[in-house]
Protein backbone atom coordinates (compact mmCIF):
# COMPACT_ATOMS: atom_id res chain seq x y z
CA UNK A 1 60.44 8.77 26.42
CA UNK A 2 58.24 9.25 23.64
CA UNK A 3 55.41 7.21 22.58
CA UNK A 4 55.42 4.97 19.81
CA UNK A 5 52.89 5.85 16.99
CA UNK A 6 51.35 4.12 13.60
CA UNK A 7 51.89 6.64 10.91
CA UNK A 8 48.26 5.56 9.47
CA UNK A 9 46.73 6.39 12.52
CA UNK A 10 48.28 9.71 12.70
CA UNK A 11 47.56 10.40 8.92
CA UNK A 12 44.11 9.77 9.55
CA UNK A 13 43.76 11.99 12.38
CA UNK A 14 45.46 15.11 10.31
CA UNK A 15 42.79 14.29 7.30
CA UNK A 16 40.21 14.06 9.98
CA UNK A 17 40.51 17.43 11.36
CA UNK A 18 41.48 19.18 7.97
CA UNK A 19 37.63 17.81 6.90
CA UNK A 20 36.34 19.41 9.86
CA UNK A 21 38.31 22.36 9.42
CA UNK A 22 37.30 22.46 5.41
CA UNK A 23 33.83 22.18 6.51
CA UNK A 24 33.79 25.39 9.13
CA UNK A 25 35.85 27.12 6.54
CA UNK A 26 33.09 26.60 3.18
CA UNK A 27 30.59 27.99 6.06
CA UNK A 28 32.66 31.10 5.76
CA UNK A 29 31.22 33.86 3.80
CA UNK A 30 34.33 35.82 1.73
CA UNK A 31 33.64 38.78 3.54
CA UNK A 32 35.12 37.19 6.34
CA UNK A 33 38.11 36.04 4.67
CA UNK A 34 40.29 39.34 5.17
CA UNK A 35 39.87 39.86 9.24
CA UNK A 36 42.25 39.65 10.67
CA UNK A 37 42.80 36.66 12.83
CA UNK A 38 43.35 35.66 16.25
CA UNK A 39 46.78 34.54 15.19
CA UNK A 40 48.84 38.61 15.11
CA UNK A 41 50.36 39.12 11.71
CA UNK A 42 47.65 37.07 10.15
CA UNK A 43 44.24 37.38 7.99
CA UNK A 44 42.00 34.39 8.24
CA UNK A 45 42.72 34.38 4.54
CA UNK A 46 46.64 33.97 5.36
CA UNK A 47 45.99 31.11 7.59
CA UNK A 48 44.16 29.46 5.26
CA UNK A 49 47.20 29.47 2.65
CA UNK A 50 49.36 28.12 5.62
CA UNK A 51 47.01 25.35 5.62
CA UNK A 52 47.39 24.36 2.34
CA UNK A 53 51.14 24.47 2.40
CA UNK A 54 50.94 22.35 5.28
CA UNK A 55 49.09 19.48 3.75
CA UNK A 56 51.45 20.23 0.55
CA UNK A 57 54.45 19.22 2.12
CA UNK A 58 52.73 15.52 3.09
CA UNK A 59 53.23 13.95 -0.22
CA UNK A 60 56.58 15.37 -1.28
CA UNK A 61 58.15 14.48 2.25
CA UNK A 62 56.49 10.79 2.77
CA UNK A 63 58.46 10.47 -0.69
CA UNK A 64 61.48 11.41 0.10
CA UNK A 65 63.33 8.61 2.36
CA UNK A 66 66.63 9.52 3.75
CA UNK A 67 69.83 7.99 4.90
CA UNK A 68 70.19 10.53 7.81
CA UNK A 69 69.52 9.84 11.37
CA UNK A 70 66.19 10.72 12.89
CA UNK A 71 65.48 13.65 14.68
CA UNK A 72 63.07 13.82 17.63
CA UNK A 73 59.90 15.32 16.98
CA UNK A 74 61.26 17.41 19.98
CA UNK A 75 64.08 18.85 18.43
CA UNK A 76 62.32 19.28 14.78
CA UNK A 77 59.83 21.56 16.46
CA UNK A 78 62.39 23.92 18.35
CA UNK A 79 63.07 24.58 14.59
CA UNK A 80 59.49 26.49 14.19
CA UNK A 81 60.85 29.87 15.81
CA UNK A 82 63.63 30.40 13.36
CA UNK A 83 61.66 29.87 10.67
CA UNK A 84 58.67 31.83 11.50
CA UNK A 85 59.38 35.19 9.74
CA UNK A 86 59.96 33.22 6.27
CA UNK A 87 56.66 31.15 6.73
CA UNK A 88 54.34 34.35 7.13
CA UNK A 89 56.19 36.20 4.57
CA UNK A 90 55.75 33.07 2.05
CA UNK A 91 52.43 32.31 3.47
CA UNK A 92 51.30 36.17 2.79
CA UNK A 93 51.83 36.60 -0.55
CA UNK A 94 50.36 32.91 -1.12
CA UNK A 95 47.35 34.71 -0.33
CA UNK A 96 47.85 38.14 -1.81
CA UNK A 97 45.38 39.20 -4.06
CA UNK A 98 43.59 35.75 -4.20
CA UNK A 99 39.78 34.87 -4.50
CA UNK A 100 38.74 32.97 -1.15
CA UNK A 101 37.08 30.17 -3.25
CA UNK A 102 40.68 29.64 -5.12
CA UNK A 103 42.41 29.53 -1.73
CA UNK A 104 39.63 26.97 -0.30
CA UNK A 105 39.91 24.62 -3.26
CA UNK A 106 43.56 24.68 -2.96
CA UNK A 107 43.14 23.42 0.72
CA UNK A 108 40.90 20.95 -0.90
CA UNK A 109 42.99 19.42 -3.38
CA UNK A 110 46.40 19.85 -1.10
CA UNK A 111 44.23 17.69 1.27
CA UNK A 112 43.27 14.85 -1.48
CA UNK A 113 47.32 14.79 -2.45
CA UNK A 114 48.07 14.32 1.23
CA UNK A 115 45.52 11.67 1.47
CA UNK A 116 46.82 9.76 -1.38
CA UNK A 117 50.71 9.74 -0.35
CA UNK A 118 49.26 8.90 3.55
CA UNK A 119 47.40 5.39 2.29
CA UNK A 120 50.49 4.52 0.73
CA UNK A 121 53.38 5.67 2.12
CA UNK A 122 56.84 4.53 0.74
CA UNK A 123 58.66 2.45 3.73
CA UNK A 124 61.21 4.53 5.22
CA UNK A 125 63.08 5.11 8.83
CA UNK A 126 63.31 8.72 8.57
CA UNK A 127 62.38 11.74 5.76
CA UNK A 128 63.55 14.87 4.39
CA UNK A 129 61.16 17.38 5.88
CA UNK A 130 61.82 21.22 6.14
CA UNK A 131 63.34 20.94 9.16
CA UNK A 132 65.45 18.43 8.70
CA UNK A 133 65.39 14.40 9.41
CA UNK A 134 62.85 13.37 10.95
CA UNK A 135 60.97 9.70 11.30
CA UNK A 136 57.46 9.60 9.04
CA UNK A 137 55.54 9.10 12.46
CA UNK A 138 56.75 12.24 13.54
CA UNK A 139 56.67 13.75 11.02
CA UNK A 140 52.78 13.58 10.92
CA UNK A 141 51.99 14.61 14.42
CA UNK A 142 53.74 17.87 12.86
CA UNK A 143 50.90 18.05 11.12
CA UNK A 144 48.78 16.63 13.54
CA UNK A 145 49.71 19.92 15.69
CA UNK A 146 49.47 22.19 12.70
CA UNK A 147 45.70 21.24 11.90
CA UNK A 148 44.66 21.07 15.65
CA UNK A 149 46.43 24.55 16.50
CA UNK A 150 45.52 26.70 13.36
CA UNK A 151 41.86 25.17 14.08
CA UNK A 152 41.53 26.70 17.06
CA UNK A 153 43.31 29.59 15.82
CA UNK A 154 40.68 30.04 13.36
CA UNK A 155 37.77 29.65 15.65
CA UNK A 156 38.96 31.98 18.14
CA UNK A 157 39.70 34.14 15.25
CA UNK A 158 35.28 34.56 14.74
CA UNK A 159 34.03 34.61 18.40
CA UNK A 160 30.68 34.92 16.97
CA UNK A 161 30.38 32.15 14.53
CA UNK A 162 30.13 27.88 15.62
CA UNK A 163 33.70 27.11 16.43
CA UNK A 164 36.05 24.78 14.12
CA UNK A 165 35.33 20.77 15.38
CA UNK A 166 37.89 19.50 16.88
CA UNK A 167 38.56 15.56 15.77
CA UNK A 168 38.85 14.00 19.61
CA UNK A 169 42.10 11.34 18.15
CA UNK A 170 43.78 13.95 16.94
CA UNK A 171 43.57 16.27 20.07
CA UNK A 172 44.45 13.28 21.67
CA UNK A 173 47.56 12.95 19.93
CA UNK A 174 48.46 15.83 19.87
CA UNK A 175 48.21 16.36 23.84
CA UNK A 176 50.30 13.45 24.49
CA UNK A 177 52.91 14.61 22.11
CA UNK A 178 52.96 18.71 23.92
CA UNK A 179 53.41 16.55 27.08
CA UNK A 180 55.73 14.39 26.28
CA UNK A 181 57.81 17.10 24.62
CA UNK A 182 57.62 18.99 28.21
CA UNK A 183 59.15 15.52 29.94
CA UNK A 184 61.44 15.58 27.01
CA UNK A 185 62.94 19.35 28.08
CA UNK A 186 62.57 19.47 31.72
CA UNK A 187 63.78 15.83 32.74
CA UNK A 188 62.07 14.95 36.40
CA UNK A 189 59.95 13.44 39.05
CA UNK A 190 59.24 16.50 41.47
CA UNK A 191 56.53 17.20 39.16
CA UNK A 192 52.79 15.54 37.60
CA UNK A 193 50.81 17.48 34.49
CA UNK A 194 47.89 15.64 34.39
CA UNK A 195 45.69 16.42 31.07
CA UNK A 196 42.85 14.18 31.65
CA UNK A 197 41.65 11.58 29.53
CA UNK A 198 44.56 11.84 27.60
CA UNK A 199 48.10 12.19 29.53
CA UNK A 200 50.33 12.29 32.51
CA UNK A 201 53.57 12.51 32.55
CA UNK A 202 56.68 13.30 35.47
CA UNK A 203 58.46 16.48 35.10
CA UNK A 204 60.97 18.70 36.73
CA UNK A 205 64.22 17.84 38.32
CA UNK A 206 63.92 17.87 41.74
CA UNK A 207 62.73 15.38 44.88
CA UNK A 208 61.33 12.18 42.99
CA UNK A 209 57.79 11.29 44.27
CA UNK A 210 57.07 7.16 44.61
CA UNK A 211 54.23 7.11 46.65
CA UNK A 212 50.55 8.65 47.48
CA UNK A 213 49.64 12.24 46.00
CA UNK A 214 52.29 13.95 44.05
CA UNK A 215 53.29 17.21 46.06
CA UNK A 216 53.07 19.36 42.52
CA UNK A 217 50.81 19.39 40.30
CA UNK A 218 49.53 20.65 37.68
CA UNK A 219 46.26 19.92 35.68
CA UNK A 220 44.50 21.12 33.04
CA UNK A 221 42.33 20.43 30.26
CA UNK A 222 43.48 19.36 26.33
CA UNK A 223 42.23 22.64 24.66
CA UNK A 224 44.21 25.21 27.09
CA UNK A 225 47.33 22.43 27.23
CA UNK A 226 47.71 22.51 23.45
CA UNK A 227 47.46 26.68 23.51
CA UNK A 228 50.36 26.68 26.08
CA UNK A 229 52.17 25.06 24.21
CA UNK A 230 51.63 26.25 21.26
CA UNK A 231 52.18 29.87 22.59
CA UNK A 232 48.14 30.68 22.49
CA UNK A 233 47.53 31.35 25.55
CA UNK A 234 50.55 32.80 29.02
CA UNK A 235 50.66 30.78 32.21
CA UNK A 236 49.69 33.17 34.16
CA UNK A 237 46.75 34.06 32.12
CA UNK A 238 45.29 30.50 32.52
CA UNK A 239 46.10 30.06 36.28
CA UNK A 240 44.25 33.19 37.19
CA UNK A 241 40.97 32.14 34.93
CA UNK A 242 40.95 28.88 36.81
CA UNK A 243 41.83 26.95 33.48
CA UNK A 244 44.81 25.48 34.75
CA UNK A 245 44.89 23.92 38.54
CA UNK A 246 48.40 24.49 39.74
CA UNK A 247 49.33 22.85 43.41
CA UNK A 248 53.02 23.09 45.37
CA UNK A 249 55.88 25.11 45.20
CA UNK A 250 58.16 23.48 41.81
CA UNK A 251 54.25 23.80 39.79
CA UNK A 252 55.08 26.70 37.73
CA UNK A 253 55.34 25.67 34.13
CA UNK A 254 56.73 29.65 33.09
CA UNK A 255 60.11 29.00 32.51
CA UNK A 256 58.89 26.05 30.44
CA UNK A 257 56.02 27.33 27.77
CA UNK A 258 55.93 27.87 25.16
CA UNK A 259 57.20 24.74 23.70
CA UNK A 260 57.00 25.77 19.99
């Protein structure tokens, strides 16, 4: 079941870590701007541009109220895949030819717009997003992932330089809302993925555990969580390099990530 969250909260946290990830980014020098990054397909510069069209779609969504029924953050994400050629090609030629201080100020004043329509949103049960109908909650931990994942993306994409900070609420959110997504799509008891301090949830058809120490689980830390779900990072990579602590025979999450 998923959680219930205040879209202010969740507004704030996607402003929070777009500061922090403005900040890292006007520490940049230009020169660094066309590597390509950690992300295949992309330049650091074309990331960038993705950012900004992220934040642009805040405002014009949170505006749009719709008649249509809700759909689960769940099922908007599954749309990401389909989509993904179109968003680099778009997101490319955003970026084509384009000065790194233009691009920056863009993210800038895409993240002042967003800030505006998040303080005062109009009241609505769900919104037209890109993906379809969605709930304005939900609609924000989109974002919430976007600006946590394309963080890290960008600070794995410069091994050598001070990584992007990561805003602790919205990492927080945006764990619980991977995890919940995986109790979502694989219905259960047989298994526990602990993600300590932030979530635990009951996965995995199979015998239902009520008492004492579950017989599978898994655990693992926010950071590597969010990159398995987000496709970062294979299962088997992160067993074998001790980031994820997998115990019993149904605690094999393969089958299961990436979830968008």
């Amino acid at each position: 079941m998923a959680r219930r969250v205040d879209p202010a909260k969740v507004g704030a946290t996607v402003l929070a870590q777009a500061d922090r990830t403005l900040e890292w980014l006007s520490m940049q020098p230009p020169s660094r701007w066309r590597r390509p990054s950690a992300l295949p397909g992309w330049t650091i510069a074309e990331l960038v541009a993705h950012l900004a069209k992220s934040l642009s779609t805040i405002p014009v969504v949170l505006a749009d109220p719709t008649p249509d029924k809700p759909s689960t953050i769940d099922r908007y994400v599954s749309g990401y895949a389909r989509a993904a050629a179109e968003i680099r090609d778009r997101d490319v030629k955003a970026a084509a030819g384009r000065d790194p201080a233009e691009i920056l100020a863009e993210v800038y004043e895409r993240r002042d717009a967003a800030a505006t329509a998040i303080a005062d949103p109009r009241p609505a049960r769900a919104v037209a997003a890109p993906r379809g109908p969605i709930a304005p909650a939900d609609f924000l931990l989109t974002r919430a992932i976007e600006m946590v994942v394309h963080a890290d993306d960008l600070s794995r994409s410069l091994p050598g330089a001070d990584p992007v900070e990561l805003d602790r609420d919205a990492v927080r959110l945006v764990t619980q809302t991977c995890a919940d997504m995986l109790a979502t799509r694989a219905p259960g008891r047989s298994l526990e993925l602990r993600v300590p301090p932030y979530a635990a949830v009951q996965c995995i058809e199979g015998p239902r555990h009520t008492r004492g120490t579950p017989p599978n689980v898994v655990e693992t830390d926010p950071l590597t969580w969010i990159r398995l779900a987000a496709g970062r990072q294979a299962w088997a990579e992160a067993v074998n390099s001790g980031s994820v602590h997998a115990r019993g025979e149904r605690a094999d999450l393969t089958g299961w990530l990436p979830l968008f």
